[in-house]
N, C-alpha and C. Protein backbone atom coordinates (compact mmCIF):
# COMPACT_ATOMS: atom_id res chain seq x y z
N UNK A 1 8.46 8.55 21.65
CA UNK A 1 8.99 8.70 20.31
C UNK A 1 10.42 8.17 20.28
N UNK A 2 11.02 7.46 19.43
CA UNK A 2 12.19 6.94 18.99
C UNK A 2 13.06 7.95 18.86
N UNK A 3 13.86 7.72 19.08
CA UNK A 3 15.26 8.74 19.42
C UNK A 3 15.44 8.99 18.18
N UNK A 4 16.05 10.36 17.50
CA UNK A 4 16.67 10.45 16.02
C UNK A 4 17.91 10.71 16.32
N UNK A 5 18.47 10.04 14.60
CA UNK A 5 19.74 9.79 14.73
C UNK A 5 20.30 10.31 13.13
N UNK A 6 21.25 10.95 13.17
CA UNK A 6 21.69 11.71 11.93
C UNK A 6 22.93 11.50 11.94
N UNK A 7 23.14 10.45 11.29
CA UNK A 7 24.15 10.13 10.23
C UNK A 7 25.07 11.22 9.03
N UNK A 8 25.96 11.22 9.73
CA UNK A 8 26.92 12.25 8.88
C UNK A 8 27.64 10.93 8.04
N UNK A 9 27.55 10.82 6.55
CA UNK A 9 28.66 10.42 5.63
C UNK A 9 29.36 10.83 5.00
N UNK A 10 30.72 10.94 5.74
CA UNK A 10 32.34 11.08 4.57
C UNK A 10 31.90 13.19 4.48
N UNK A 11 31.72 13.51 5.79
CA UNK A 11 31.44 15.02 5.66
C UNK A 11 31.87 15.45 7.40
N UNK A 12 33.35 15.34 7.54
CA UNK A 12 33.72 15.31 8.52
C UNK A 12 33.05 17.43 9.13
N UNK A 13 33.65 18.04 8.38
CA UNK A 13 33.76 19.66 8.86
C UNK A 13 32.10 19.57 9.40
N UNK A 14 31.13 18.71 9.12
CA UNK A 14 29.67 18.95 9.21
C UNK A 14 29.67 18.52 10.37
N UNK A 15 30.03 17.10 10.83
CA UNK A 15 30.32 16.68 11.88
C UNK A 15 30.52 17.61 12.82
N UNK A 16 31.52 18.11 12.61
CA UNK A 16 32.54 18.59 13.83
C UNK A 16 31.49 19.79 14.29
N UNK A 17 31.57 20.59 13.42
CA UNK A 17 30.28 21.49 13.36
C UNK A 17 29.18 21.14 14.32
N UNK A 18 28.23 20.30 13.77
CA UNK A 18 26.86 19.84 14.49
C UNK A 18 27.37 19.50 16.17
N UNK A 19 28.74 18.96 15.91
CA UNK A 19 28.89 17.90 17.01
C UNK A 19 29.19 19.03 18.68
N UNK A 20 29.56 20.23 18.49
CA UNK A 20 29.74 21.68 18.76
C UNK A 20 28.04 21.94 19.63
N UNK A 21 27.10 22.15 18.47
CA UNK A 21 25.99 22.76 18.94
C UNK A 21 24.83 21.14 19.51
N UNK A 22 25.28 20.22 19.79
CA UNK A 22 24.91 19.10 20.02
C UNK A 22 24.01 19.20 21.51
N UNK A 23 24.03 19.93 21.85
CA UNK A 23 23.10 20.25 23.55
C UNK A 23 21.80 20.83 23.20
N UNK A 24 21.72 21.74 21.99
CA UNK A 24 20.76 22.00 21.20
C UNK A 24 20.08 21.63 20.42
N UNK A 25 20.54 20.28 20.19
CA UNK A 25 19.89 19.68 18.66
C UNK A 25 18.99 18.60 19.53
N UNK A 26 17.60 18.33 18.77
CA UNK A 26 17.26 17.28 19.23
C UNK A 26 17.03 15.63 18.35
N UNK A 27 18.37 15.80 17.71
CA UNK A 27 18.44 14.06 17.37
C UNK A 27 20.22 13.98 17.74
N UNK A 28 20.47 12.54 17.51
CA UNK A 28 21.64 12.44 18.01
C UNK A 28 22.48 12.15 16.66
N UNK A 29 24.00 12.97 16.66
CA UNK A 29 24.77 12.71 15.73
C UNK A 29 25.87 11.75 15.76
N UNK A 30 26.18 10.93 14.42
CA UNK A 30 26.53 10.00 14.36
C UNK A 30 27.40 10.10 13.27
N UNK A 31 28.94 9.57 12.90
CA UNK A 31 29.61 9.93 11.68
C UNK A 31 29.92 8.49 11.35
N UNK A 32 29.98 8.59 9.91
CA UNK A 32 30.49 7.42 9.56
C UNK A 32 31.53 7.57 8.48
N UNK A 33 32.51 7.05 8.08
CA UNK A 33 33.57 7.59 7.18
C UNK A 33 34.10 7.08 5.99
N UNK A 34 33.09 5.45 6.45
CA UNK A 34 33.15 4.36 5.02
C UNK A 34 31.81 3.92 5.39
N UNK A 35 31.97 3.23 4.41
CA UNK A 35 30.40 2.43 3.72
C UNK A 35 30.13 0.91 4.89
N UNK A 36 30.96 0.61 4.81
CA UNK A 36 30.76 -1.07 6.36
C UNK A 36 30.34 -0.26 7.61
N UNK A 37 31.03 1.28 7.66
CA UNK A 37 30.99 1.74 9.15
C UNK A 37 29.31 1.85 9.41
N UNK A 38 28.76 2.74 8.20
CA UNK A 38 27.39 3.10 7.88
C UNK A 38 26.46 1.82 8.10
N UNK A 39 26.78 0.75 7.42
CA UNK A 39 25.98 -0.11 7.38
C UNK A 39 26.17 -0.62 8.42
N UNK A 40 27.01 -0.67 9.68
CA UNK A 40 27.07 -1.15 10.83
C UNK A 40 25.92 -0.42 11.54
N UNK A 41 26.00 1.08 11.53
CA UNK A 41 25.16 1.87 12.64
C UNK A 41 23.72 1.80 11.88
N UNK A 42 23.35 1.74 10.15
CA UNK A 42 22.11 1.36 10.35
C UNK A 42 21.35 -0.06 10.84
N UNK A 43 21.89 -0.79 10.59
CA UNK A 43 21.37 -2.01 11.24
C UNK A 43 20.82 -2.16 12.40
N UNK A 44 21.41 -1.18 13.13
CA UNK A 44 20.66 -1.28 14.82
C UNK A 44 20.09 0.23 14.96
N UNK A 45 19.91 0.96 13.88
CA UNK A 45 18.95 2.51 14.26
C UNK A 45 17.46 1.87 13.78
N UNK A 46 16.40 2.50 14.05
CA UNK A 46 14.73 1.88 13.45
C UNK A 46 14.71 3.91 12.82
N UNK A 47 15.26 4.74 13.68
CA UNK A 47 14.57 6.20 13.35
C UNK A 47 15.92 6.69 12.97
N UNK A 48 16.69 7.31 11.57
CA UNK A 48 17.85 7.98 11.44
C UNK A 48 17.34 8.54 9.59
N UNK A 49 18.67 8.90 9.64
CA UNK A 49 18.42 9.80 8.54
C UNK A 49 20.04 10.26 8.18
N UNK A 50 20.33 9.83 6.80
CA UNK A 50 21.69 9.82 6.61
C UNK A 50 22.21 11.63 5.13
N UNK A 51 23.23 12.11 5.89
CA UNK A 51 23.43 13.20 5.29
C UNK A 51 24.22 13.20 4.63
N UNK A 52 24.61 13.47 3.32
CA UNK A 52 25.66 13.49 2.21
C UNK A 52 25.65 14.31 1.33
N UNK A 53 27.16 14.59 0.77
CA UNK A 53 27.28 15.30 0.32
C UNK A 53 26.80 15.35 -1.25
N UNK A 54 27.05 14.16 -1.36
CA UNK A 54 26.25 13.82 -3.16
C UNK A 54 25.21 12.50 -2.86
N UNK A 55 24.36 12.23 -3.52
CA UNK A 55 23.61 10.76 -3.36
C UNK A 55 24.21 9.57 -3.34
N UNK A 56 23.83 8.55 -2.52
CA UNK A 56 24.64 7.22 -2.72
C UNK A 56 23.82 6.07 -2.87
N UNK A 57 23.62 5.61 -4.12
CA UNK A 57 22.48 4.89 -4.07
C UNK A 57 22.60 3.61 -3.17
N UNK A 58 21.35 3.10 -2.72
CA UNK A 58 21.43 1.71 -2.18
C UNK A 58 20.85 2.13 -0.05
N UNK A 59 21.52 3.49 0.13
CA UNK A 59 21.03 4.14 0.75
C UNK A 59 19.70 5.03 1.28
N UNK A 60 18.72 4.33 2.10
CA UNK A 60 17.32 4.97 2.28
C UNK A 60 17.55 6.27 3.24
N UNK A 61 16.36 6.80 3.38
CA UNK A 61 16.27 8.01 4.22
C UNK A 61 17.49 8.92 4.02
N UNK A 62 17.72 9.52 2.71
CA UNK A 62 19.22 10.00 2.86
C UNK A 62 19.11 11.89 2.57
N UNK A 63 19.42 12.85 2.71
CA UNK A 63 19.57 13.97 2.54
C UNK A 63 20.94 14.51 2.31
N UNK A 64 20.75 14.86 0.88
CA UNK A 64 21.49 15.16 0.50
C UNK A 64 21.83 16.55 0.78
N UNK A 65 23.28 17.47 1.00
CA UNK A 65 23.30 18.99 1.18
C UNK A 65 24.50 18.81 -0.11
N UNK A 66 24.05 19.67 -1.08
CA UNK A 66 25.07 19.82 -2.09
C UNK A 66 25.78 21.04 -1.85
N UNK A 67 24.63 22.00 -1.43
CA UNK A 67 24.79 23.33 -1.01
C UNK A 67 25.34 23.66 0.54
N UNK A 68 25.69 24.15 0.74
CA UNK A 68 25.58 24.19 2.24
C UNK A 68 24.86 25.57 2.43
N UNK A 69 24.28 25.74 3.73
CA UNK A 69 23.08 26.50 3.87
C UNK A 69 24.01 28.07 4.41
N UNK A 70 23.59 28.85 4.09
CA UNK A 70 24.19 30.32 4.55
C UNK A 70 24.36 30.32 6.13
N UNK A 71 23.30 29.52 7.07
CA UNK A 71 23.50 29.24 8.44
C UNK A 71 23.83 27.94 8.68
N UNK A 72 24.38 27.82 9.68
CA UNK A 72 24.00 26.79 10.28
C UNK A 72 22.31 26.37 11.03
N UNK A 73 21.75 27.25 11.25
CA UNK A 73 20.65 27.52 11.68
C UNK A 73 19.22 27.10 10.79
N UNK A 74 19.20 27.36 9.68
CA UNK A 74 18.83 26.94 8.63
C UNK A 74 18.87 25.49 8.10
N UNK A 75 20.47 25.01 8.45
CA UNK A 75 20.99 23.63 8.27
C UNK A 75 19.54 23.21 9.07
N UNK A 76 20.03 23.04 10.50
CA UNK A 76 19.27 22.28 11.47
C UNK A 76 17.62 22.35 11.13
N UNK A 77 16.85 23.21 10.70
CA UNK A 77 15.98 23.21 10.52
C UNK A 77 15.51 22.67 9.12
N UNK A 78 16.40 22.74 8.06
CA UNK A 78 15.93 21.36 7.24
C UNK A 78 16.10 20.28 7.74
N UNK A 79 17.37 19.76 8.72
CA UNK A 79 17.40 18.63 8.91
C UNK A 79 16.00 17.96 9.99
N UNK A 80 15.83 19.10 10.62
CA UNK A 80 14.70 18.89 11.11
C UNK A 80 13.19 18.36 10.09
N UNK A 81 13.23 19.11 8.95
CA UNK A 81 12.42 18.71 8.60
C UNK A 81 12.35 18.06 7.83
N UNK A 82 13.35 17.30 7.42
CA UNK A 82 13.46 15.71 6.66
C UNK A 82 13.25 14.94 7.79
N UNK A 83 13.61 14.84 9.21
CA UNK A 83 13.41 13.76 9.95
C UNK A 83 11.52 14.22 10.26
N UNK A 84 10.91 14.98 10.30
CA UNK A 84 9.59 15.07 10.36
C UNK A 84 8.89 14.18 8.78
N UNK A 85 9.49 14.09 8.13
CA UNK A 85 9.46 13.71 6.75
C UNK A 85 9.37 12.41 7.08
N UNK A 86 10.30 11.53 7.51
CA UNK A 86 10.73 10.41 7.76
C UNK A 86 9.98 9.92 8.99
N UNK A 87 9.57 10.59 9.31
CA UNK A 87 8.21 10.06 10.61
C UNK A 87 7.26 10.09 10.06
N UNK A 88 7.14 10.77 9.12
CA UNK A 88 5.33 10.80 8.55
C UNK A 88 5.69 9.14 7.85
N UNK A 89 6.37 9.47 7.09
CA UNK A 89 6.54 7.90 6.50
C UNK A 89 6.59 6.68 6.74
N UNK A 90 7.35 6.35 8.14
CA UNK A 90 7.26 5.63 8.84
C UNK A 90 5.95 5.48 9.78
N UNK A 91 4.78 6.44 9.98
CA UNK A 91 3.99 6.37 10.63
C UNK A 91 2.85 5.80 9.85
N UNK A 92 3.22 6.03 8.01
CA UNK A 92 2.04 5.76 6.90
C UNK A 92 2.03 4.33 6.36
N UNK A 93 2.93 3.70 7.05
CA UNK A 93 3.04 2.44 6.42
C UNK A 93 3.29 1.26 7.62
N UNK A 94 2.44 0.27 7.44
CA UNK A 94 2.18 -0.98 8.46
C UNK A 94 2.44 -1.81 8.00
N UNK A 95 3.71 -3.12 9.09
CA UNK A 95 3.74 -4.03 8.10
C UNK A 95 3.02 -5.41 8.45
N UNK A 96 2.20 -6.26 7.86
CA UNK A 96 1.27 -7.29 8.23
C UNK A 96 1.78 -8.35 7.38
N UNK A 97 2.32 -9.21 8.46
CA UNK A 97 3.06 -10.54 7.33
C UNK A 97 4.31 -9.85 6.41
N UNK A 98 3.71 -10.54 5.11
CA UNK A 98 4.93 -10.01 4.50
C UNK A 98 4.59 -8.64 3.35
N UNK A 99 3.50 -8.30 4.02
CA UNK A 99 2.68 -6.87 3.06
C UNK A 99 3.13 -5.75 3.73
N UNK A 100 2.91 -4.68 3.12
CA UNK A 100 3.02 -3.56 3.64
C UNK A 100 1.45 -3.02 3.14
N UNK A 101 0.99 -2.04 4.05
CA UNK A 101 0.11 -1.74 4.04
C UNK A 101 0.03 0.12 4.40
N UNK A 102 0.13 0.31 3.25
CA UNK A 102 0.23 2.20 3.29
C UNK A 102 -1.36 2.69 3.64
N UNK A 103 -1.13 3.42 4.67
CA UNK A 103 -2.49 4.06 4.90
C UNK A 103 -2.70 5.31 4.55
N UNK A 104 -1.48 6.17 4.06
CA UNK A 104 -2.29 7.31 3.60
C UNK A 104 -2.44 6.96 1.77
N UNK A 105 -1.87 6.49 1.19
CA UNK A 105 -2.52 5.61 0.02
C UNK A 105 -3.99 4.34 -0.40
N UNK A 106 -3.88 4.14 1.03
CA UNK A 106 -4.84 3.06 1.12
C UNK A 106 -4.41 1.96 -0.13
N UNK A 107 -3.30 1.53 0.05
CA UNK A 107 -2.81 0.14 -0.45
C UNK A 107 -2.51 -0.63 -0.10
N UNK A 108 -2.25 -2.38 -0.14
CA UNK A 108 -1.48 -3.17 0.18
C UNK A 108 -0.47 -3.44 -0.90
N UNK A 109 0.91 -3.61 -0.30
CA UNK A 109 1.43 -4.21 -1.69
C UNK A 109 2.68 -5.17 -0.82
N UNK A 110 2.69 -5.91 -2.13
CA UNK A 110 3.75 -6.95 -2.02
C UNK A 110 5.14 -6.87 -3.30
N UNK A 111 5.81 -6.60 -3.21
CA UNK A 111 6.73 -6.13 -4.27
C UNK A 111 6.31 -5.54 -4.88
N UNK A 112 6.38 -5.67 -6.42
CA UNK A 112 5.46 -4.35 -7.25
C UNK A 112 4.18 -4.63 -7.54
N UNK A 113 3.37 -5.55 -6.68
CA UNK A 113 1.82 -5.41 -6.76
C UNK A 113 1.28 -4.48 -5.81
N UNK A 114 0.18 -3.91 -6.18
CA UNK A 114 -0.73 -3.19 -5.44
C UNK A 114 -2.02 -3.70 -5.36
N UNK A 115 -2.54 -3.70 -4.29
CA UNK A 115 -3.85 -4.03 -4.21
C UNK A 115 -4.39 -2.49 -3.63
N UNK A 116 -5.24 -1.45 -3.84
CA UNK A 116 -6.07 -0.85 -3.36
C UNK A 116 -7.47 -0.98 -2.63
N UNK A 117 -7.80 -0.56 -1.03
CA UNK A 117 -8.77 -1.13 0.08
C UNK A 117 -9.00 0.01 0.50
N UNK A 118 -10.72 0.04 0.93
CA UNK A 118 -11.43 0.67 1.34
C UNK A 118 -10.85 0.55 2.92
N UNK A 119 -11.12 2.10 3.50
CA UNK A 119 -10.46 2.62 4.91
C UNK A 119 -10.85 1.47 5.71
N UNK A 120 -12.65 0.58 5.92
CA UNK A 120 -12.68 -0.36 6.75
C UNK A 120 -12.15 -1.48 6.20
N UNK A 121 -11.39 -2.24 4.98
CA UNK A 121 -10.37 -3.44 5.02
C UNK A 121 -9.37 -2.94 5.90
N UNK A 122 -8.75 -1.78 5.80
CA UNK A 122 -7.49 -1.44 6.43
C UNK A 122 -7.74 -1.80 7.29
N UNK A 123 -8.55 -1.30 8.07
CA UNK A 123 -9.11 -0.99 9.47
C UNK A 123 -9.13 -2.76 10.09
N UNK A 124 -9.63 -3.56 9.44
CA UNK A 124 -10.15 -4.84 9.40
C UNK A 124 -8.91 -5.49 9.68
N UNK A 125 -7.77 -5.27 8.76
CA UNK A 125 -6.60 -5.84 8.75
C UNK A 125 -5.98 -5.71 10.03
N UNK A 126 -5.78 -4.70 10.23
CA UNK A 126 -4.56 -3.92 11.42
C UNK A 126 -5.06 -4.21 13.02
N UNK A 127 -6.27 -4.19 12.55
CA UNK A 127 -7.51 -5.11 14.29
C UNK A 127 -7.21 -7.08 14.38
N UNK A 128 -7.20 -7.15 13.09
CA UNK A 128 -7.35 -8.49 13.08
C UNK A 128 -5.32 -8.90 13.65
N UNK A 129 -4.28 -8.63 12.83
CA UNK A 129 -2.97 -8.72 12.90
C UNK A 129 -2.55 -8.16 14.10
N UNK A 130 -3.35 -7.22 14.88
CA UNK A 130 -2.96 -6.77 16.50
C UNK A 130 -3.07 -7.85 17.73
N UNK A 131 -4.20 -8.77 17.13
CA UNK A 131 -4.66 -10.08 17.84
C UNK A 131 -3.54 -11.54 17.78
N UNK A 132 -3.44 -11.75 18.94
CA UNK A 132 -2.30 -13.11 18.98
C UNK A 132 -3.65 -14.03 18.51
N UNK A 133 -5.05 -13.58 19.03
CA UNK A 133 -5.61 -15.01 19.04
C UNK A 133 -6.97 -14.95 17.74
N UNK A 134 -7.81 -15.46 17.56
CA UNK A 134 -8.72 -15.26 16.21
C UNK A 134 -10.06 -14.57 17.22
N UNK A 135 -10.64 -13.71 16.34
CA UNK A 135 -11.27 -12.15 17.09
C UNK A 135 -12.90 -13.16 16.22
N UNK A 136 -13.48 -12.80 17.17
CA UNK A 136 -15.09 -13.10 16.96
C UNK A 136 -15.74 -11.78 16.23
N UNK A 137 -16.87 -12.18 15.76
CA UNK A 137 -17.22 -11.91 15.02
C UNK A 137 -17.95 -10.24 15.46
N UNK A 138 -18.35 -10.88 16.54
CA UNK A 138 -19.04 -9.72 17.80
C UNK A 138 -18.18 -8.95 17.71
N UNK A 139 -16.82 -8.62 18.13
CA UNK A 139 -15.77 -8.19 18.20
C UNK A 139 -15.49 -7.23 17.15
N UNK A 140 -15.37 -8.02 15.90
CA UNK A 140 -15.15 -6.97 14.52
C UNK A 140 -16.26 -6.20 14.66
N UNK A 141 -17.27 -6.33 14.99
CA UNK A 141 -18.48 -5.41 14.53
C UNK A 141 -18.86 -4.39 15.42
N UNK A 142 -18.41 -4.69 16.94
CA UNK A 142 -17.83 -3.60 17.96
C UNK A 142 -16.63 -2.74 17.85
N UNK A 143 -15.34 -3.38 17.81
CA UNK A 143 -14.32 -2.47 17.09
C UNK A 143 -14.54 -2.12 15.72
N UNK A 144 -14.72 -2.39 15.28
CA UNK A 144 -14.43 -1.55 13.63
C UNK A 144 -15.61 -1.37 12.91
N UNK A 145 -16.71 -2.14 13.16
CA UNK A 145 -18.15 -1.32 12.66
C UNK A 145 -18.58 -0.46 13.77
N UNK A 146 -18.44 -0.47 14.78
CA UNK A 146 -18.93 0.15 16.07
C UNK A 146 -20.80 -0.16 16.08
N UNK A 147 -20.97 -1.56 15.72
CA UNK A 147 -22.23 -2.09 16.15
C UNK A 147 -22.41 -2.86 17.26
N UNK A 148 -23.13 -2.77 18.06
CA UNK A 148 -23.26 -3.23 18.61
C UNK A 148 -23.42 -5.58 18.59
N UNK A 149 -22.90 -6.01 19.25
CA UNK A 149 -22.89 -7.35 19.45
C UNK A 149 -24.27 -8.12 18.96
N UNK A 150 -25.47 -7.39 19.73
CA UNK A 150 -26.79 -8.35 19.67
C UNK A 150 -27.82 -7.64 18.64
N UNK A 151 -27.08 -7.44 17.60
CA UNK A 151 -27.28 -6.63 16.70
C UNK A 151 -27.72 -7.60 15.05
N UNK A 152 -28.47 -8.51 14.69
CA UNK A 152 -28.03 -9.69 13.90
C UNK A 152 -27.73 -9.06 12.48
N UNK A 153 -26.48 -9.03 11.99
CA UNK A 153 -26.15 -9.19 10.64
C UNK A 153 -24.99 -9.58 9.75
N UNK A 154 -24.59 -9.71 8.78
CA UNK A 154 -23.50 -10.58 8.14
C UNK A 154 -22.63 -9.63 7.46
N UNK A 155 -22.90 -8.19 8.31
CA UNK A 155 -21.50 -7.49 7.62
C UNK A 155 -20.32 -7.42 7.71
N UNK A 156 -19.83 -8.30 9.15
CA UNK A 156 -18.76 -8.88 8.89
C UNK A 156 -18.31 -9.94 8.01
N UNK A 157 -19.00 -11.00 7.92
CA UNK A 157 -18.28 -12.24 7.15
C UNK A 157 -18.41 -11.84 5.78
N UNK A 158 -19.75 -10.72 5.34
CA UNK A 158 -19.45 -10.45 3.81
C UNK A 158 -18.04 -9.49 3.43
N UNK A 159 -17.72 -8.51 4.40
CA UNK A 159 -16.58 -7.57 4.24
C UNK A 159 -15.58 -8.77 4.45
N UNK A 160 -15.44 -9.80 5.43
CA UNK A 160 -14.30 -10.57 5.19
C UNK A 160 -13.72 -11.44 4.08
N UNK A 161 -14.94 -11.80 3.31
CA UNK A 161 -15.26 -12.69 2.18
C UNK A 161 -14.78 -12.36 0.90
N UNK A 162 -14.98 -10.48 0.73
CA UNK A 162 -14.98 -9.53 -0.33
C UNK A 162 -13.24 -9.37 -0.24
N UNK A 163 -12.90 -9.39 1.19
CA UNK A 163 -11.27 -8.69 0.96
C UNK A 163 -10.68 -10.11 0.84
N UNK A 164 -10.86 -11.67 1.40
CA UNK A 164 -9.98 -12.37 1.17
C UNK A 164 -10.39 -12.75 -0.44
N UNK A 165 -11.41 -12.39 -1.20
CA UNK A 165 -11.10 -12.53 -2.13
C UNK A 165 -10.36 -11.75 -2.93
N UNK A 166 -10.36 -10.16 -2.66
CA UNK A 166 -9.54 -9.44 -3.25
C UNK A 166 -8.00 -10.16 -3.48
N UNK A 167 -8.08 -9.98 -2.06
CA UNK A 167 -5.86 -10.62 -1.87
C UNK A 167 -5.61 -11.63 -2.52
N UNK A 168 -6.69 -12.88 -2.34
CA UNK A 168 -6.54 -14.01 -3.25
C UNK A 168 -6.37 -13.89 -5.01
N UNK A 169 -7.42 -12.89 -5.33
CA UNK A 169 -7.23 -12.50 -6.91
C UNK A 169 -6.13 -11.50 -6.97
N UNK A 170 -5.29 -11.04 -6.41
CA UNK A 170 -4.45 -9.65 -6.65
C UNK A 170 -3.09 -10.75 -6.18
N UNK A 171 -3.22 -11.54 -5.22
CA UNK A 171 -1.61 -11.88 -4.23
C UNK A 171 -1.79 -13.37 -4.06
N UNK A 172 -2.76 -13.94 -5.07
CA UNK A 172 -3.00 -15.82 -4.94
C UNK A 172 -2.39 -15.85 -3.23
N UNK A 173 -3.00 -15.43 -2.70
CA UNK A 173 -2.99 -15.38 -1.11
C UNK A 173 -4.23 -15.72 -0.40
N UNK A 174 -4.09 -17.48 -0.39
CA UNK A 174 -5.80 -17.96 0.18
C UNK A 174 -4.99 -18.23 1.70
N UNK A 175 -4.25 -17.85 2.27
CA UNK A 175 -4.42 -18.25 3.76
C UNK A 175 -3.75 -17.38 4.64
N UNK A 176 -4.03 -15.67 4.16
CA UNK A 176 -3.96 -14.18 4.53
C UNK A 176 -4.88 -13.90 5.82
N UNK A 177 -6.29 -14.13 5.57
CA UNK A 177 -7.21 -14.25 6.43
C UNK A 177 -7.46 -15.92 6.89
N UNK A 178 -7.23 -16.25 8.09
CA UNK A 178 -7.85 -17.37 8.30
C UNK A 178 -9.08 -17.74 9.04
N UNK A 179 -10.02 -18.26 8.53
CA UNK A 179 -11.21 -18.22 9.48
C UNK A 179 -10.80 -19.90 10.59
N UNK A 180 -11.11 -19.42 11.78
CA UNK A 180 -11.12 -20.27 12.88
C UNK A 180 -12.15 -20.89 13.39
N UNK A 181 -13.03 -21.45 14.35
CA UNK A 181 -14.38 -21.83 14.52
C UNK A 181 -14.57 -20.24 15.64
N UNK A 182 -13.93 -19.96 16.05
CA UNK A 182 -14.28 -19.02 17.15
C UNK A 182 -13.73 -17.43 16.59
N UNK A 183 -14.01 -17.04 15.14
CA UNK A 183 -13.33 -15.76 14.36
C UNK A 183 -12.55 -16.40 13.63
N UNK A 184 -11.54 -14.89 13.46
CA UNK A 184 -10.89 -14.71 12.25
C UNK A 184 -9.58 -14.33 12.97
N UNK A 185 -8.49 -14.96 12.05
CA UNK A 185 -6.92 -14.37 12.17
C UNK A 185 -6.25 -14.21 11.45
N UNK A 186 -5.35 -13.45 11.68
CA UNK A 186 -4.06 -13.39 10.85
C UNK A 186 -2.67 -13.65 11.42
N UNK A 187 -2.07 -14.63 10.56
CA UNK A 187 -0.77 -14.73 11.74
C UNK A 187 0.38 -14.53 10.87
């Protein structure tokens, strides 16, 4: 699991505070005191979570404490559970090319389009985009239909056929799926 990282902004006493019970906490604290400093340390975090005292827009993953909590104890355990928050989220969304692909929504989208896909496109997608090289046909129907190889039927190339037409009518995206002589890829 990726290290967490909690970003204190322009809330020094919180700092100092956390920075105290820091042998106990399990993400790592981080202060920032202007806006360049912040945008320095997110650029190189993938797992953090930024704390403030009022909202700042332009800012993702952010938790706000307007209140401060009667414990400190209490603190830590919301903060805990915004960064559990922020893992589910990061765990619900895949990115393939230049799509994102939410799986507990079962969507693809590309800016503000959505395309909505049945669990095996997902499934189809995320097998196919794991591959450096183009996956046979045998292959899809062992991983992701769980049929067997010498098995004769065309439920792969029709499920492939059905979703590159989807993307094509939803994302004018004809070269998402590419068929190869030896399978299918995505690069």
């Amino acid at each position: 699991m990726l290290a967490q990282n909690l970003i204190i902004y322009k809330f020094p006493v919180l700092y100092h505070i956390l920075e105290e019970l820091c042998l106990d906490l399990n993400f790592n604290i981080l202060y920032a005191d202007n806006e360049n400093i912040l945008n320095d340390k997110l650029k190189n975090l993938d797992n953090y979570l930024v704390i403030t005292k009022e909202e700042k827009p332009n800012i993702n993953r952010q938790f706000v404490l307007k209140q401060t909590p009667a414990s400190v104890y209490k603190l830590v355990e919301k903060i805990n559970i915004e960064f559990l928050k922020v893992q589910f989220n990061n765990q619900s969304e895949v990115k393939v090319k230049n799509y994102i692909i939410d799986l507990n929504s079962r969507e693809m989208l590309l800016k503000n389009t959505k395309l909505r896909l049945t669990e095996k496109e997902i499934n189809t997608i995320i097998f196919l985009s794991k591959s450096n090289k183009p996956v046979s046909i045998d292959d899809l129907q062992e991983k992701v239909w769980s049929y067997q190889s010498d098995i004769e039927t065309h439920t792969v190339e029709t499920h492939i056929y059905r979703l590159r037409k989807k993307i094509l009518n939803t994302f004018e995206d004809n070269e998402f799926i590419i068929s190869k002589k030896n399978g299918y890829q995505i690069k």
